[in-house]
N, C-alpha and C. Protein backbone atom coordinates (compact mmCIF):
# COMPACT_ATOMS: atom_id res chain seq x y z
N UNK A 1 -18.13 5.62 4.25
CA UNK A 1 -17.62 5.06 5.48
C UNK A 1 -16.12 4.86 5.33
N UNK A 2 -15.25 5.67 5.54
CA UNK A 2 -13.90 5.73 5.93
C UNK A 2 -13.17 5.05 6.70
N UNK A 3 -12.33 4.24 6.80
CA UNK A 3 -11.69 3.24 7.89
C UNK A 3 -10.34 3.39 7.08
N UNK A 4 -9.74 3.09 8.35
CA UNK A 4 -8.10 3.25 8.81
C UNK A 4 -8.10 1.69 7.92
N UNK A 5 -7.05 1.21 6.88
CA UNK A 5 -6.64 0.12 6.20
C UNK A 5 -5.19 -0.17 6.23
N UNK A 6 -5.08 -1.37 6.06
CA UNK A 6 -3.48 -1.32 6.20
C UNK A 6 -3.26 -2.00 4.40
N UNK A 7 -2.49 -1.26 3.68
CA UNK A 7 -2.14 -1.81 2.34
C UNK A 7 -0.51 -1.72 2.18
N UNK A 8 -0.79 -3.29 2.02
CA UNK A 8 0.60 -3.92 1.06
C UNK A 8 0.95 -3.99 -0.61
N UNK A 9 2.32 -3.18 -0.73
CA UNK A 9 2.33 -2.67 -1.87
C UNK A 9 2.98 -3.43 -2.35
N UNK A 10 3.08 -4.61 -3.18
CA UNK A 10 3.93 -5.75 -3.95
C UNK A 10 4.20 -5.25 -5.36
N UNK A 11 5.49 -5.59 -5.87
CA UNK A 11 5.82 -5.35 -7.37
C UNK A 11 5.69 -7.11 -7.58
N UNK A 12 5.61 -7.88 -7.46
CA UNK A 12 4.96 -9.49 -8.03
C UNK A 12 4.15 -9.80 -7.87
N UNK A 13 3.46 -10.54 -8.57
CA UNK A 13 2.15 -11.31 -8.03
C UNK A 13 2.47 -12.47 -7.48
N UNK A 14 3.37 -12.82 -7.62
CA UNK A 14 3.64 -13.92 -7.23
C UNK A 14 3.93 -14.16 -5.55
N UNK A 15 4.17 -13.21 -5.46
CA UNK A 15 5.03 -12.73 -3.81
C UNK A 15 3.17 -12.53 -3.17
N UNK A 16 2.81 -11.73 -3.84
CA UNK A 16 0.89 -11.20 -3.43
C UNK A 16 0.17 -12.55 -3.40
N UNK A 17 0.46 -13.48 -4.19
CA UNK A 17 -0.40 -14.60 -3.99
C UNK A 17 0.18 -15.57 -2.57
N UNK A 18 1.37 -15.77 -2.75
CA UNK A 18 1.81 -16.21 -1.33
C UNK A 18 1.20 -15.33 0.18
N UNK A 19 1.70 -13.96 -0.34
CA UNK A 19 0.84 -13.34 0.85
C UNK A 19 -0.60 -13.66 1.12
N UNK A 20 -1.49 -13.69 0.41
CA UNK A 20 -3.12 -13.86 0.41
C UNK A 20 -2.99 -15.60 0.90
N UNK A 21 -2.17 -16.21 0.70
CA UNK A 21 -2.61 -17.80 1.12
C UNK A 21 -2.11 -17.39 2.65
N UNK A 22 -1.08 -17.03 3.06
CA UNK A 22 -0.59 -17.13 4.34
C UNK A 22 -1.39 -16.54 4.85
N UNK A 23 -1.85 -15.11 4.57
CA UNK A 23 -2.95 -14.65 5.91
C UNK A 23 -4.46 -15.35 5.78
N UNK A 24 -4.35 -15.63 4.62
CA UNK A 24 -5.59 -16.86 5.19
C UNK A 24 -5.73 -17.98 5.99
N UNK A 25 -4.88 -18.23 6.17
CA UNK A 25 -4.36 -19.63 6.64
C UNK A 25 -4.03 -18.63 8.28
N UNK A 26 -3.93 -17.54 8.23
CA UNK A 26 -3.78 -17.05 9.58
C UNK A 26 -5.01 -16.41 9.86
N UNK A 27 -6.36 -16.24 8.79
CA UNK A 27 -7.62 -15.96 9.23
C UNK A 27 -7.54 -14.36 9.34
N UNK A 28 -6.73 -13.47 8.75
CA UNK A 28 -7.04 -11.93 8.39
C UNK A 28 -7.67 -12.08 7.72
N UNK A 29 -8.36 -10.68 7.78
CA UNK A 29 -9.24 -10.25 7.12
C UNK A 29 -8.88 -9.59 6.16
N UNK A 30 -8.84 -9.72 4.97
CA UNK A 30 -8.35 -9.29 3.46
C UNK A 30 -9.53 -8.91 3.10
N UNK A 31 -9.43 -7.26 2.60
CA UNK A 31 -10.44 -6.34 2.19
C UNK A 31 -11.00 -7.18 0.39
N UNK A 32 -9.59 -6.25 -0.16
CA UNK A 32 -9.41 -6.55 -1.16
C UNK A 32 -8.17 -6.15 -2.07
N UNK A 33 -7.95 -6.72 -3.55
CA UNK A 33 -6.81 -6.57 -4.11
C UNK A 33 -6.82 -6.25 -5.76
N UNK A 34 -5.98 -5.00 -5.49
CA UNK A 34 -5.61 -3.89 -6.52
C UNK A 34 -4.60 -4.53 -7.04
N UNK A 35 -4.65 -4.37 -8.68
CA UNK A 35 -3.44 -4.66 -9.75
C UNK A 35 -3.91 -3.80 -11.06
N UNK A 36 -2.53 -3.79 -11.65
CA UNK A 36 -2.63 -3.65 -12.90
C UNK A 36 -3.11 -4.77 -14.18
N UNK A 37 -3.14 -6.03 -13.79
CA UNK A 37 -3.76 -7.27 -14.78
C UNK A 37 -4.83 -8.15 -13.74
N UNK A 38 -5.17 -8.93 -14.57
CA UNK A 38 -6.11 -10.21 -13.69
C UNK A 38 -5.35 -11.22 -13.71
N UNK A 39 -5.76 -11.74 -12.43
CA UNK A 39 -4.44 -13.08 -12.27
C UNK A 39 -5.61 -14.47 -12.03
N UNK A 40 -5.52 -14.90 -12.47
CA UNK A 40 -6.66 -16.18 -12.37
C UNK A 40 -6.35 -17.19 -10.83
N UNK A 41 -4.85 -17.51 -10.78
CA UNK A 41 -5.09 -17.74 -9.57
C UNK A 41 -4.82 -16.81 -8.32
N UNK A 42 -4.98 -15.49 -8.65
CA UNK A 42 -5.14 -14.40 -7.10
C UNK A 42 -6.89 -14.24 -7.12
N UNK A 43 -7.69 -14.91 -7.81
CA UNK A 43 -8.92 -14.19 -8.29
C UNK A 43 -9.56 -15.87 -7.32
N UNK A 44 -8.87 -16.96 -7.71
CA UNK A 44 -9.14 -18.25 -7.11
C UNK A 44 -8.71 -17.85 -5.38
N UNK A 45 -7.39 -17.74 -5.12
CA UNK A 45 -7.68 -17.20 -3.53
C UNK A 45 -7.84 -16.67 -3.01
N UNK A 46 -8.62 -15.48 -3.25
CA UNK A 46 -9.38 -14.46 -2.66
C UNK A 46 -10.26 -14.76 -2.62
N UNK A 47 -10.90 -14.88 -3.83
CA UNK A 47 -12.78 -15.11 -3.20
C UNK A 47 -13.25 -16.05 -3.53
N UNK A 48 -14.77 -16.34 -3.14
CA UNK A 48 -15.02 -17.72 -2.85
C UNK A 48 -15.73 -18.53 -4.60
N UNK A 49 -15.90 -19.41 -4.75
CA UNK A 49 -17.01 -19.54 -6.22
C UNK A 49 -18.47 -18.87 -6.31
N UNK A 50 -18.58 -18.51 -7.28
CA UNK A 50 -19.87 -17.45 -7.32
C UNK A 50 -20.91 -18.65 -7.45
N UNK A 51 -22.14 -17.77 -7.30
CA UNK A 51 -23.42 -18.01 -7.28
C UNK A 51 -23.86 -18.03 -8.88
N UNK A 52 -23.19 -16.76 -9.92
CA UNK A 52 -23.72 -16.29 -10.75
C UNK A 52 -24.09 -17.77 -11.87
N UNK A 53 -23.58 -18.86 -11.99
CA UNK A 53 -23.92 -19.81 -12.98
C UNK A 53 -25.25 -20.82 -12.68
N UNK A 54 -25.15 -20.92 -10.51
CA UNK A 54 -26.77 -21.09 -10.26
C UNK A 54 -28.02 -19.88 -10.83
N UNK A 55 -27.49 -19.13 -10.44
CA UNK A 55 -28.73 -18.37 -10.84
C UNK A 55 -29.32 -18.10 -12.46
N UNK A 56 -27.99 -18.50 -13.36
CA UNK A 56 -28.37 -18.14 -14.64
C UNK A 56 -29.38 -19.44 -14.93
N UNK A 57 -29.16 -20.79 -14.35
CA UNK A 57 -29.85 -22.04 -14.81
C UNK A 57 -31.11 -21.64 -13.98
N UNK A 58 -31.37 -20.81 -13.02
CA UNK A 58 -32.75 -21.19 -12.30
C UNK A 58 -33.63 -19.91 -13.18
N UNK A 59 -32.96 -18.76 -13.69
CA UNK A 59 -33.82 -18.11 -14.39
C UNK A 59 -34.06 -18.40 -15.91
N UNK A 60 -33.33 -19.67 -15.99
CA UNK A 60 -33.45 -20.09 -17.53
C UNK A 60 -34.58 -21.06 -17.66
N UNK A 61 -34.41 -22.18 -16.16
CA UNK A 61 -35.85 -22.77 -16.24
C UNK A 61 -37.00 -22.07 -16.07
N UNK A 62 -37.04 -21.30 -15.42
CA UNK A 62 -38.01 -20.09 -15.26
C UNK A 62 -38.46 -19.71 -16.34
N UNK A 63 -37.63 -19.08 -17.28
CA UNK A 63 -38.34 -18.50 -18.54
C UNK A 63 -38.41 -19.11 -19.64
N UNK A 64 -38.27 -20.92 -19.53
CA UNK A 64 -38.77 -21.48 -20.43
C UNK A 64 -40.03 -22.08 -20.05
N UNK A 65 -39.96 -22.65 -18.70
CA UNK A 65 -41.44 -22.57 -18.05
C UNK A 65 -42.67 -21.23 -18.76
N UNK A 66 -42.31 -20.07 -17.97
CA UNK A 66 -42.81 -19.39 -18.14
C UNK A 66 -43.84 -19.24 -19.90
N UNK A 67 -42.53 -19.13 -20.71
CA UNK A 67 -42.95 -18.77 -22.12
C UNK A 67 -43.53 -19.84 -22.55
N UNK A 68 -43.65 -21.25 -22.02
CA UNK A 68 -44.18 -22.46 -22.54
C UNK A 68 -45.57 -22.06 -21.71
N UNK A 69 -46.04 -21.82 -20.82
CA UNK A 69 -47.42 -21.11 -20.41
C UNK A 69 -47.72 -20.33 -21.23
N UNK A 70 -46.76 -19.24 -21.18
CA UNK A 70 -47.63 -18.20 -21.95
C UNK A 70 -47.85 -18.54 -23.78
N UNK A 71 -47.13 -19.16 -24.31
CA UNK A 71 -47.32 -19.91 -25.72
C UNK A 71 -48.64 -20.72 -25.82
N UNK A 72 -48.63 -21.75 -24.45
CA UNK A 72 -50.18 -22.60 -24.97
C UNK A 72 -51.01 -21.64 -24.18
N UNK A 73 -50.96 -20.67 -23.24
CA UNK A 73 -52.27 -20.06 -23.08
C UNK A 73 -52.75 -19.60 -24.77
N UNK A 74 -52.08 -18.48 -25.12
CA UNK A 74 -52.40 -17.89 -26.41
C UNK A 74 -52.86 -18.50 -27.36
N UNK A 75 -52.02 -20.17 -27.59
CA UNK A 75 -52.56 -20.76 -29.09
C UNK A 75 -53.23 -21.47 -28.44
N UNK A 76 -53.96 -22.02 -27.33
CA UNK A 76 -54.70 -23.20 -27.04
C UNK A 76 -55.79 -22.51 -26.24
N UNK A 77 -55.59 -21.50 -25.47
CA UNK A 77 -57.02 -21.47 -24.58
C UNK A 77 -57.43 -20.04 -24.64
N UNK A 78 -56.63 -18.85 -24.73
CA UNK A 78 -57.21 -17.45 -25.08
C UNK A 78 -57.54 -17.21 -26.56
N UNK A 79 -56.90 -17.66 -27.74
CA UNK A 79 -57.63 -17.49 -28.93
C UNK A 79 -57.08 -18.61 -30.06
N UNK A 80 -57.82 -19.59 -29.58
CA UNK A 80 -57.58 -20.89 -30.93
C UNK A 80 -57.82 -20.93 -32.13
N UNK A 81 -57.15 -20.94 -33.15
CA UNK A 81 -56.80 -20.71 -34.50
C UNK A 81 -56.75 -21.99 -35.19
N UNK A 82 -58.03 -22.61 -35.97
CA UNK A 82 -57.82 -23.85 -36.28
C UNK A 82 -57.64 -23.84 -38.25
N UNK A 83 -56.73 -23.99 -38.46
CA UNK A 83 -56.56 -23.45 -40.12
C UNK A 83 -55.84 -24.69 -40.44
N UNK A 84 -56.19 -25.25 -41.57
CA UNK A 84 -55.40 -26.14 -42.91
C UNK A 84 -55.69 -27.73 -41.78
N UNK A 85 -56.44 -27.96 -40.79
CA UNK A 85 -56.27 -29.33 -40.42
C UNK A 85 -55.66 -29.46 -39.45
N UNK A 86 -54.36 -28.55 -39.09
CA UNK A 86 -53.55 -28.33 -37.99
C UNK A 86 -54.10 -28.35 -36.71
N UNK A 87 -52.95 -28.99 -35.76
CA UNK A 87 -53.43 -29.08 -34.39
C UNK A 87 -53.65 -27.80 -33.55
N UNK A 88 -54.40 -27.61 -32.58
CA UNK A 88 -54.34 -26.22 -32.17
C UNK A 88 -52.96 -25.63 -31.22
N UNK A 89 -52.01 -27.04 -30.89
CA UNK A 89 -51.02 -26.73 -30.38
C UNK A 89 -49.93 -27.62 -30.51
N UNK A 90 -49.20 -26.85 -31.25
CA UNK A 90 -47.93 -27.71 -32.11
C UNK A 90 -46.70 -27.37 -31.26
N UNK A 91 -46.28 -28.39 -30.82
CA UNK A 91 -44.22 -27.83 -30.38
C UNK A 91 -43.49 -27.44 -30.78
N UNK A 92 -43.16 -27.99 -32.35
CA UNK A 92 -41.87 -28.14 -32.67
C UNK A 92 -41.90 -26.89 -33.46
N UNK A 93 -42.48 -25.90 -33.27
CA UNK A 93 -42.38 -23.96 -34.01
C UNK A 93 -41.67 -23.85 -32.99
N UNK A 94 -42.32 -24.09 -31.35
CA UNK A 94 -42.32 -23.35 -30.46
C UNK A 94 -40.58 -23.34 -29.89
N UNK A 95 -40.37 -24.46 -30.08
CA UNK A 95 -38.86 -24.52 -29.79
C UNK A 95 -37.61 -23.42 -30.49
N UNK A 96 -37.62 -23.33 -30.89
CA UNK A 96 -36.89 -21.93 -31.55
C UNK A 96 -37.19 -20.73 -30.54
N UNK A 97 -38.89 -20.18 -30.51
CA UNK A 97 -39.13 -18.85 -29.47
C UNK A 97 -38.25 -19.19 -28.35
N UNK A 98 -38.98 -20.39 -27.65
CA UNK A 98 -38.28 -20.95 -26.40
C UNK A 98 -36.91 -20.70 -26.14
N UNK A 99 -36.15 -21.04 -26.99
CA UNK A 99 -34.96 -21.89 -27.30
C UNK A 99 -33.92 -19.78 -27.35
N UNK A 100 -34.66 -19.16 -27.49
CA UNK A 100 -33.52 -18.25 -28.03
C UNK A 100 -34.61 -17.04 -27.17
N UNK A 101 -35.66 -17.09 -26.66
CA UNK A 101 -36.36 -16.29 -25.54
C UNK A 101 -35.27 -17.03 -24.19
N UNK A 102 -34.90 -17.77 -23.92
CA UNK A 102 -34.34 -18.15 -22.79
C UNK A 102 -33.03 -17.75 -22.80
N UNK A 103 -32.08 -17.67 -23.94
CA UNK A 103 -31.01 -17.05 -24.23
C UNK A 103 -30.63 -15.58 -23.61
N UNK A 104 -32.16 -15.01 -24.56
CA UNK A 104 -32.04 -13.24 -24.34
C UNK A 104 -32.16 -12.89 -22.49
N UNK A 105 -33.41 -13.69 -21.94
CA UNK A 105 -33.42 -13.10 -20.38
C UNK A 105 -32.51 -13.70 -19.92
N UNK A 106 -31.80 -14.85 -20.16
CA UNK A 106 -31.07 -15.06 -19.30
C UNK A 106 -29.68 -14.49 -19.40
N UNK A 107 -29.21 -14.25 -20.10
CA UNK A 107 -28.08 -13.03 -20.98
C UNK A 107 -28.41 -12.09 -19.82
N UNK A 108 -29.74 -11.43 -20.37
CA UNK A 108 -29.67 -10.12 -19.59
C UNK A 108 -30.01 -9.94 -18.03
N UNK A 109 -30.48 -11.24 -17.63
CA UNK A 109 -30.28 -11.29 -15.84
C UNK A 109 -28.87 -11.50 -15.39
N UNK A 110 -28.21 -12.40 -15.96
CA UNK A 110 -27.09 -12.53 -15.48
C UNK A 110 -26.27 -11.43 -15.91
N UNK A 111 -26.21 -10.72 -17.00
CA UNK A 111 -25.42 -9.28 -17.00
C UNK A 111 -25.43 -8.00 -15.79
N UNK A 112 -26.71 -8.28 -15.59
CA UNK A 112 -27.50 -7.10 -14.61
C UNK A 112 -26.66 -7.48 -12.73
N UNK A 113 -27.47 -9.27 -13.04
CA UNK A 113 -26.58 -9.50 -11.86
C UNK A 113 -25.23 -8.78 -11.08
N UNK A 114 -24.71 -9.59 -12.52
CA UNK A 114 -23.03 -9.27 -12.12
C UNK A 114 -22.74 -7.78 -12.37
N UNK A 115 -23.57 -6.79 -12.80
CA UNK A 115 -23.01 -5.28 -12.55
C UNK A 115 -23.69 -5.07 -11.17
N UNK A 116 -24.82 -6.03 -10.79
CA UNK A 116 -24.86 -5.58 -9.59
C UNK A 116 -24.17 -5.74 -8.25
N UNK A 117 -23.36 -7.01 -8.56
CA UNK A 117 -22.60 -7.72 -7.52
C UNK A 117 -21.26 -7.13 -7.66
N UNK A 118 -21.19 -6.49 -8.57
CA UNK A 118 -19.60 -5.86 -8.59
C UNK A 118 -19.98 -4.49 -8.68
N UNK A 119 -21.05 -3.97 -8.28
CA UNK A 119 -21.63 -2.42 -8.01
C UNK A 119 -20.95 -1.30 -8.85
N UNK A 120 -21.08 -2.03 -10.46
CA UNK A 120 -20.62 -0.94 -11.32
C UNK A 120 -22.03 -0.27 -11.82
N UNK A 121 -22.42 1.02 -11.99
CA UNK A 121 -23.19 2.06 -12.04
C UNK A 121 -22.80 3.20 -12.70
N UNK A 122 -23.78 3.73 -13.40
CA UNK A 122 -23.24 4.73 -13.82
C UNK A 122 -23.26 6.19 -12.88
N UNK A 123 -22.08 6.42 -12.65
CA UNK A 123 -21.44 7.96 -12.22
C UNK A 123 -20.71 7.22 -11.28
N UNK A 124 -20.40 5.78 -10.48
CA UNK A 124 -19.44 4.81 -9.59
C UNK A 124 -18.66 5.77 -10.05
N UNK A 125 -17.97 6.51 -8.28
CA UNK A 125 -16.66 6.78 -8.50
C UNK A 125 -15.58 5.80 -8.31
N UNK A 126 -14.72 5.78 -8.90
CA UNK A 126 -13.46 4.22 -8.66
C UNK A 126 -12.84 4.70 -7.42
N UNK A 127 -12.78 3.48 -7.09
CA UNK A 127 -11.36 3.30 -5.36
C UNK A 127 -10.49 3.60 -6.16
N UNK A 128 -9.61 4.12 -5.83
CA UNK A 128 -8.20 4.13 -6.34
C UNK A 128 -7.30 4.00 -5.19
N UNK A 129 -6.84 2.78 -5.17
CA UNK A 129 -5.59 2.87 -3.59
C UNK A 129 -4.33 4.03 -4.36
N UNK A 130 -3.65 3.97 -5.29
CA UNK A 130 -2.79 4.51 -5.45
C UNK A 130 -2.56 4.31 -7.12
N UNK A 131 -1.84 5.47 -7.92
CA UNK A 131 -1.65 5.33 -9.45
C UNK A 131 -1.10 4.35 -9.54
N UNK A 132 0.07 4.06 -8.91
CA UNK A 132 0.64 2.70 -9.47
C UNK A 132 0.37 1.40 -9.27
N UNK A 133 -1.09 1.14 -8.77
CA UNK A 133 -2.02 -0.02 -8.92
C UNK A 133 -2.51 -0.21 -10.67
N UNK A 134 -2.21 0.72 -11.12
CA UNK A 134 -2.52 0.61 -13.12
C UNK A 134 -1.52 0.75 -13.61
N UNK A 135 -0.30 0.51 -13.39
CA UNK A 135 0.96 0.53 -13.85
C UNK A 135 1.79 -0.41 -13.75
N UNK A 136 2.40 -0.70 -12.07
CA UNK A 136 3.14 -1.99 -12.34
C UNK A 136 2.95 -2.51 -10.82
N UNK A 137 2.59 -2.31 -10.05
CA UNK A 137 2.42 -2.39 -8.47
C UNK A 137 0.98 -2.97 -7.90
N UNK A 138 1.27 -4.20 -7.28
CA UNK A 138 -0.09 -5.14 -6.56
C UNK A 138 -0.35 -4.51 -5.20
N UNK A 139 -1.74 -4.75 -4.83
CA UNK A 139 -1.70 -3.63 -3.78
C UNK A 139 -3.28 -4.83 -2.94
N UNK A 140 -2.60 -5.11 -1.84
CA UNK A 140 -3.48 -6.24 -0.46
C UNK A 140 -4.12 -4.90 0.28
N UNK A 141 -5.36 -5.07 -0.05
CA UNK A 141 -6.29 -4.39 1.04
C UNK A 141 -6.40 -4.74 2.16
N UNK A 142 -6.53 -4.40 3.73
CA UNK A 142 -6.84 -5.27 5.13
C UNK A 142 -7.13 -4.53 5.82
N UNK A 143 -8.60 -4.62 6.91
CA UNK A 143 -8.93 -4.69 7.79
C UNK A 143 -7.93 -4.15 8.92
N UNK A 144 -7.68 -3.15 9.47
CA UNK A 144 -7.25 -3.24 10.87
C UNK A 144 -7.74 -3.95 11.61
N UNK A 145 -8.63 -5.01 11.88
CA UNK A 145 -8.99 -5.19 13.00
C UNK A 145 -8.52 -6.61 13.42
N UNK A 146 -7.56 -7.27 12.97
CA UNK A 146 -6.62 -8.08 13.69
C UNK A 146 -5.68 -7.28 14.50
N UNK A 147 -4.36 -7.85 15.12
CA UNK A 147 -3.27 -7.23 15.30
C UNK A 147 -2.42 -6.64 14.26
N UNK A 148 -2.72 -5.39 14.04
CA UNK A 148 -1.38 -4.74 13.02
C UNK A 148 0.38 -4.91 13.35
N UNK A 149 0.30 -5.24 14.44
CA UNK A 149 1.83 -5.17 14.38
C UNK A 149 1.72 -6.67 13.85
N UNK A 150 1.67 -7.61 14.16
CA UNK A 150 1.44 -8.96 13.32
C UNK A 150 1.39 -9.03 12.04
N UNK A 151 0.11 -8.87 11.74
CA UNK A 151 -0.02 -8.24 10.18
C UNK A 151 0.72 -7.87 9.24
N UNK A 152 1.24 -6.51 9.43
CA UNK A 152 2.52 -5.59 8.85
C UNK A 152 3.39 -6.72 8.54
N UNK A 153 3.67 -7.63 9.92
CA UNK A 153 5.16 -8.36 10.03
C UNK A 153 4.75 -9.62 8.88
N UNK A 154 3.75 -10.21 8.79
CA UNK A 154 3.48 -11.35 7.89
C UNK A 154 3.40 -10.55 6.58
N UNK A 155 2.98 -9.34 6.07
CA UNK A 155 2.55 -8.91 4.93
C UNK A 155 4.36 -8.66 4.86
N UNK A 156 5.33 -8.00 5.15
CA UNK A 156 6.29 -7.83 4.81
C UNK A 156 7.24 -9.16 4.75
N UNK A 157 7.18 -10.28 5.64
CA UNK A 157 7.47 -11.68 5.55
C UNK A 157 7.83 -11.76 3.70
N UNK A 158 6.29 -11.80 4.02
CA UNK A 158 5.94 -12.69 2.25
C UNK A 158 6.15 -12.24 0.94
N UNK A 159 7.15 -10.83 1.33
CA UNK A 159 7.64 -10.14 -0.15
C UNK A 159 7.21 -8.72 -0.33
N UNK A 160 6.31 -8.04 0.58
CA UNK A 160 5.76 -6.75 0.08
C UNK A 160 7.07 -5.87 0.18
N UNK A 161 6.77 -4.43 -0.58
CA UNK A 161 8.22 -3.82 -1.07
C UNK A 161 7.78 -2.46 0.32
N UNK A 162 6.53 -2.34 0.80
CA UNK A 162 5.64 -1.78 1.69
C UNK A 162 4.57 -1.77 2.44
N UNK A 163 4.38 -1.57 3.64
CA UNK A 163 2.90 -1.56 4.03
C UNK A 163 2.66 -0.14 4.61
N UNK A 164 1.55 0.19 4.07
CA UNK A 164 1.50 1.76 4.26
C UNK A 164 -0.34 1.44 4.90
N UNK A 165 -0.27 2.56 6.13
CA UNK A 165 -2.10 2.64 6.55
C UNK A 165 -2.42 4.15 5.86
N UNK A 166 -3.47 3.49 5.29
CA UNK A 166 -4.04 4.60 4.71
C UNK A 166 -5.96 4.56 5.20
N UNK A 167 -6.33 5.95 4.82
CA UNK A 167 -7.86 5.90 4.96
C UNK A 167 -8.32 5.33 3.50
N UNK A 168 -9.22 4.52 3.31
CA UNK A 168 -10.33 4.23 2.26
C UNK A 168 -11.67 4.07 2.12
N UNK A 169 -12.68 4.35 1.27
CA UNK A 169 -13.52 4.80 1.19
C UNK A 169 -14.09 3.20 0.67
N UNK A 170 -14.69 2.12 1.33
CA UNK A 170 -15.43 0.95 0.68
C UNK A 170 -16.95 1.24 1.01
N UNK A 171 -17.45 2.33 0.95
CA UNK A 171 -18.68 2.52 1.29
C UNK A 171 -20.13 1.55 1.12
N UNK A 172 -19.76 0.67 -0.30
CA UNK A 172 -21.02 -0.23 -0.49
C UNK A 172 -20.41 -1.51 0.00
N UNK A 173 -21.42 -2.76 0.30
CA UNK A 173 -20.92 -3.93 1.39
C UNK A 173 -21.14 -4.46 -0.03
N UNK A 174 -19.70 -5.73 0.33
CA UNK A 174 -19.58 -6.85 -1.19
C UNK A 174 -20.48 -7.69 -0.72
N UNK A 175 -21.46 -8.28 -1.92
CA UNK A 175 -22.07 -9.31 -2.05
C UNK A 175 -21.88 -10.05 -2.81
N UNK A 176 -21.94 -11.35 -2.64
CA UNK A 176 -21.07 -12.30 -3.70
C UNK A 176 -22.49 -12.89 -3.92
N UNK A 177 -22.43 -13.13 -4.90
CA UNK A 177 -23.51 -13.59 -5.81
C UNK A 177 -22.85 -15.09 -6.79
C-alpha cells in the first residue's frame, strides 16, 4: 500500500525532537522516524509505553500456575511414588523447575512478541526512506492527510534542512503491544 508521505530531513536530533513535540501538540499525524542511532528521548515522544512488560508478568503467572498443576498432577494424582517415608508431594524441589520453567517461556513469549510487534521476519524487506538515514541524517515520516502546506511550514519552522514528498511502502499496520 503506497501513499504519497511528506518527509523531513534533519541533520540534529535535537531540532527532530522539537519537531515531533510541536506537531504533536498540533495533532499531525507522524508516521514514523528514521535515524542513524537510537535516541531515548525521540523513542519517549513518539510512541506511547508498551504493553510488552504487562504481558511478560501475565504469561509468567500463567506458567507458573500452569507447571504447579502439571507438577502435582504427575507426583500426586497420575502416578504416586511413595519411597524412603517421603511425602507424596514436596515443594521445595519444585521451586527451582518453577522458578527457571517461568524464565524460559517467558523469555521466549516476550521475544516472539516483540519480533512480532516490530514485524521483523525472515525475508522483511527494510523501508529505507533514503541512504543517508544510516549515515548522518534524521528523517520525520507524515501522513498527508492534514494540511501540507501547514505541515511543510511547521516541519521547516523547527529546523529541518528539507521536506521532500515521497511515495512509501508501510504495507503492515503498527501494533503496539
Amino acid at each position: 500500500m503506497s501513499k504519497q508521505h511528506m518527509i523531513g530531513v534533519f541533520d540534529n536530533e535535537d531540532d527532530l525532537l522539537q519537531a515531533i513535540r510541536k506537531l504533536k501538540e498540533k495533532r499531525a499525524n507522524i508516521k514514523d522516524v528514521f535515524g542513524p542511532a537510537t535516541n531515548h528521548d525521540l523513542i519517549k515522544a513518539f510512541t506511547r509505553e508498551s504493553l510488552l512488560p504487562f504481558l511478560a508478568v501475565l504469561v509468567a503467572i500463567g506458567t507458573i500456575i500452569g507447571a504447579f498443576a502439571f507438577l502435582y498432577y504427575t507426583a500426586v494424582i497420575d502416578y504416586p511414588l511413595r519411597y524412603g517415608g517421603k511425602p507424596l508431594f514436596s515443594f521445595p524441589p519444585m521451586v527451582v523447575i518453577l522458578f527457571l520453567l517461568t524464565i524460559l517461556v517467558t523469555g521466549g513469549v516476550s521475544v516472539m512478541a516483540f519480533l512480532g510487534r516490530v514485524q521483523l521476519f525472515p525475508g522483511k524487506e527494510p523501508v529505507m526512506i533514503d541512504q543517508r538515514a544510516s549515515d548522518d541524517r534524521f528523517y520525520l515520516v507524515m501522513d498527508q492527510n492534514f494540511n501540507p502546506t501547514e505541515v511543510r511550514q511547521w516541519i521547516l519552522d523547527a529546523g529541518a534542512l528539507e521536506v521532500v514528498d515521497k511515495e512509501v511502502d508501510f504495507s503492515l499496520k503498527t501494533i503496539f503491544l
